[in-house]
Protein backbone atom coordinates (compact mmCIF):
# COMPACT_ATOMS: atom_id res chain seq x y z
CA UNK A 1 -17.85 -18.40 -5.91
CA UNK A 2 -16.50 -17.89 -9.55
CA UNK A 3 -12.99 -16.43 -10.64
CA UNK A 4 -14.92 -13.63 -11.72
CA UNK A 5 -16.83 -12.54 -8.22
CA UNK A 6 -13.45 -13.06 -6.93
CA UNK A 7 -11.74 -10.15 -9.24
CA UNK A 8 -14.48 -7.88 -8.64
CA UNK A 9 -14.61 -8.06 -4.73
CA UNK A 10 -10.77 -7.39 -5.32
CA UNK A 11 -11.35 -4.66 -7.41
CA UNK A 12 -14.24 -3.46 -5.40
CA UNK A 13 -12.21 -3.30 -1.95
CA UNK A 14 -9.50 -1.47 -3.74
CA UNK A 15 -11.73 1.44 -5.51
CA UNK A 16 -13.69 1.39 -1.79
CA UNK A 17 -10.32 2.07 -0.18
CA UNK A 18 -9.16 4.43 -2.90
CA UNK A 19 -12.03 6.74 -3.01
CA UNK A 20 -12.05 7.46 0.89
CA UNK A 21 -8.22 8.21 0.47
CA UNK A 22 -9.24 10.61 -2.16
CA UNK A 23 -11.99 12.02 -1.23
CA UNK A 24 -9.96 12.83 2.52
CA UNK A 25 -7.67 14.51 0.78
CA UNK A 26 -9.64 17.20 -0.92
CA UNK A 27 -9.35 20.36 0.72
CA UNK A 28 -12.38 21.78 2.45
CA UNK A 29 -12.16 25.46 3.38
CA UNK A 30 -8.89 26.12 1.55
CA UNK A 31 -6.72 23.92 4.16
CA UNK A 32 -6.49 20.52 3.70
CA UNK A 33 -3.82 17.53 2.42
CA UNK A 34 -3.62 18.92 -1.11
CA UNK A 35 -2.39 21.94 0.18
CA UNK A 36 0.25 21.00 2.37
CA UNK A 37 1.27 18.04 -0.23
CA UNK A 38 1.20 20.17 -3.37
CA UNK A 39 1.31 24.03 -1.48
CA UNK A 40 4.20 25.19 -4.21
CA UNK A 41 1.63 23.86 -7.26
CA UNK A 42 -1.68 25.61 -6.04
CA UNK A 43 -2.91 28.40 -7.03
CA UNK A 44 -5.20 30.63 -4.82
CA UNK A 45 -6.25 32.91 -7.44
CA UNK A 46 -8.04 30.48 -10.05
CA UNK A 47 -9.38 28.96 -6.99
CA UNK A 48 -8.17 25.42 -7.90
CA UNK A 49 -4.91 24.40 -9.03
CA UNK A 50 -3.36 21.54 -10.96
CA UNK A 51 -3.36 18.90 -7.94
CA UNK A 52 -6.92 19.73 -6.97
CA UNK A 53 -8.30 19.23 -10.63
CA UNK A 54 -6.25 16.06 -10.94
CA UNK A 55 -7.58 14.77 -7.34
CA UNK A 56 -11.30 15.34 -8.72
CA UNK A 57 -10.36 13.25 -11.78
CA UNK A 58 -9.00 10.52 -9.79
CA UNK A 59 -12.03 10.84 -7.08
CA UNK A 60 -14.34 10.37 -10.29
CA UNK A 61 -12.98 7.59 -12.01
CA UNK A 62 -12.51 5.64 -8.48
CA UNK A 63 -16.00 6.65 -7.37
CA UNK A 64 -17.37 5.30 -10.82
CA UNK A 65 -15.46 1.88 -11.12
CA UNK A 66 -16.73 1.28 -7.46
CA UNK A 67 -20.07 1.74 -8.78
CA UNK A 68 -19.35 -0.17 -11.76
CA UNK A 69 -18.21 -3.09 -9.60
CA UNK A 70 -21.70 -3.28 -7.20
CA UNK A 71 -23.51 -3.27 -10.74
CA UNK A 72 -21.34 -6.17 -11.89
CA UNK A 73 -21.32 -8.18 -9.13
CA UNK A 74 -25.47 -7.99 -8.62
CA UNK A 75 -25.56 -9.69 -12.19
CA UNK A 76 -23.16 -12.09 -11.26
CA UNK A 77 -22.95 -13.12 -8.04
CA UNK A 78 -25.97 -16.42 -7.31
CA UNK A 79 -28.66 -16.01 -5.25
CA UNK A 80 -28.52 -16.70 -1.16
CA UNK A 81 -24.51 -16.81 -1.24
CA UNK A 82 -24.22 -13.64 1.17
């Protein structure tokens, strides 16, 4: 296995890891972690406050650099390694 197969299963098991953290912590039915972390910071009238947006960001961009690392590594990784 190359250097490179060996960053992105790194990077893969990290953004796997991160985006079940993040996606556990959105709140379902208006409990959840964000509100108890960040209670003082949301706001129940706009329906979403700064931590939630901020959580969907960071859900996106964790969801799409796992993605982008299962795309890399079918390029890259030889055939009948697994």
């Amino acid at each position: 296995m190359s250097v490179l197969n060996t960053i992105l299963l790194v990077i893969w098991a990290i953004s796997a890891i991160a985006v079940i953290i993040l996606v556990l912590m959105h709140s379902g039915e208006g409990t959840g972690v964000s509100d108890m972390i960040a209670s003082s910071m949301y706001n129940s009238n706009a329906g979403s406050g700064v931590w939630e947006k901020n959580l969907d960001k960071f859900t996106i961009i964790a969801a799409c650099v796992f993605a982008a690392t299962i795309f890399a590594m079918m390029l890259t990784f030889p055939l009948g390694t697994i």
